[in-house]
Protein backbone atom coordinates (compact mmCIF):
# COMPACT_ATOMS: atom_id res chain seq x y z
CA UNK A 1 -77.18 25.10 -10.25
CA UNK A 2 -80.04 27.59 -9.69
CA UNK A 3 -82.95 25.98 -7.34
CA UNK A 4 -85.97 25.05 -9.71
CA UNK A 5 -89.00 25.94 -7.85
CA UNK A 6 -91.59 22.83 -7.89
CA UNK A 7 -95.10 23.34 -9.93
CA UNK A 8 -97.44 21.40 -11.79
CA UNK A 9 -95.94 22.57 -14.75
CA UNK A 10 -91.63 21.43 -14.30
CA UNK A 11 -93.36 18.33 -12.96
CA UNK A 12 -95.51 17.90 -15.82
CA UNK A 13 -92.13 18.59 -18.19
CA UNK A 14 -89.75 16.05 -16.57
CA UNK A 15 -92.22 13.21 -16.72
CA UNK A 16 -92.59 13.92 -20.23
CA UNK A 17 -88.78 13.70 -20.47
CA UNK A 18 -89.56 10.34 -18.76
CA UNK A 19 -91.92 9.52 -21.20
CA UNK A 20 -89.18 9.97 -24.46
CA UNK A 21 -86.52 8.07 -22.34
CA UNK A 22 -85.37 4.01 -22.91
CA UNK A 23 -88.51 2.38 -21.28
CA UNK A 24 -87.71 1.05 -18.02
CA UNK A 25 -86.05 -0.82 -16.07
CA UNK A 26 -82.67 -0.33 -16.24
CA UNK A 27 -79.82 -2.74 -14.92
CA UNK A 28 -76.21 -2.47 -14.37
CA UNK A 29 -73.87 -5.03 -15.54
CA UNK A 30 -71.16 -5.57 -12.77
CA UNK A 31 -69.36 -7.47 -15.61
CA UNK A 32 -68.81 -4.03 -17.64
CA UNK A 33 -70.28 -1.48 -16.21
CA UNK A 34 -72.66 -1.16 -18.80
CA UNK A 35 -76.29 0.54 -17.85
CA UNK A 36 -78.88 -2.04 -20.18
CA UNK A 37 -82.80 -1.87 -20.65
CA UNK A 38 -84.90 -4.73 -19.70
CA UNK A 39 -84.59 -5.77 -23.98
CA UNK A 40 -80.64 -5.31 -24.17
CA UNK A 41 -80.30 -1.80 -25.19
CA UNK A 42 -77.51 -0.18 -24.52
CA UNK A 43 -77.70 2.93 -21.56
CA UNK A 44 -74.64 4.12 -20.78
CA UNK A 45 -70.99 2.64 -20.04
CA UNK A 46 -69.54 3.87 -16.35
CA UNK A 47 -65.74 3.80 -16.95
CA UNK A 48 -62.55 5.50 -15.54
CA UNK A 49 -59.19 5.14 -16.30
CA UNK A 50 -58.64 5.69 -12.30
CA UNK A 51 -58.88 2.36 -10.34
CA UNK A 52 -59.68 4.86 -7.15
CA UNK A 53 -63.14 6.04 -9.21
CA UNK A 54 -64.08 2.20 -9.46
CA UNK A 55 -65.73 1.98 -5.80
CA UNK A 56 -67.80 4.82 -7.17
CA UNK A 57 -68.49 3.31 -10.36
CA UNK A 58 -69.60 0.43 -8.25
CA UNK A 59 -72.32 2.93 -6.16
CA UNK A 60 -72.88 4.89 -9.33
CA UNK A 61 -74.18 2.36 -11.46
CA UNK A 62 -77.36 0.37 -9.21
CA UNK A 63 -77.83 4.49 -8.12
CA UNK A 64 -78.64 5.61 -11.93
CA UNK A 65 -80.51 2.41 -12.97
CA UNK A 66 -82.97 2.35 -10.01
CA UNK A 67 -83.58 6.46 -10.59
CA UNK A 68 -85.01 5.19 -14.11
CA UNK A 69 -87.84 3.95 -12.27
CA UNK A 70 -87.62 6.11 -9.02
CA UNK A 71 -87.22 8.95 -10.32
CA UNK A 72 -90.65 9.30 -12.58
CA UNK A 73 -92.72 7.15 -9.76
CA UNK A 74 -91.37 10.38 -7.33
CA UNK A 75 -92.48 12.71 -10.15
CA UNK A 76 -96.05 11.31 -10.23
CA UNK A 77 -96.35 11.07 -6.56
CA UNK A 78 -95.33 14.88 -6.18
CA UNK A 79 -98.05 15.97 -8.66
CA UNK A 80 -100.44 14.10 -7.23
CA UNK A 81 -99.59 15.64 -4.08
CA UNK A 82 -99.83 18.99 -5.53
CA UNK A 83 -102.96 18.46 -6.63
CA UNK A 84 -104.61 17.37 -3.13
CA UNK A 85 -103.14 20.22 -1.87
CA UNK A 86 -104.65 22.54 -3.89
CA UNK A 87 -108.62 20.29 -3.31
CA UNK A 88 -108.13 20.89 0.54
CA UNK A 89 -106.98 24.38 0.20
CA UNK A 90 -110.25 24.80 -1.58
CA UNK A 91 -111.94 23.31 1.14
CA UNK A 92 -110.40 25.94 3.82
């Protein structure tokens, strides 16, 4: 995978990807290993017919439904970030 370089404007386009995404938060159902919204809705199902993968499926799973709320929260933080950069680089 090529390195994305960070600006304003890949920020600006994954948060929007955010935005269109099952609202948060997401849980994962030890039971199935079913990633749910907060109102039921179905995610994703982790499965493997491998009983080796299942400690990963067991990692996996927490990992993917606390980056539904991580991951956009880091998104906003890093443009906001960006964009006190660029008021004190004014000030220089």
């Amino acid at each position: 995978m090529a390195e994305q370089p960070i600006t304003r404007e890949w920020l600006e386009e994954e948060l929007k990807k955010c935005a269109k995404a099952t609202p948060e938060p997401w849980a994962w159902t030890k039971d199935n290993g079913a990633i749910v919204a907060a109102d039921g809705v179905w995610i994703a199902q982790l499965w493997s017919k491998n009983k080796e993968d299942f400690p990963n499926l067991k990692v996996n799973g927490p990992f993917i439904a606390a980056a539904r709320t991580g991951y956009p929260a880091l998104l906003q933080w890093m443009l906001e970030a960006l964009e006190l950069m660029a008021k004190l680089s004014e000030q220089l």
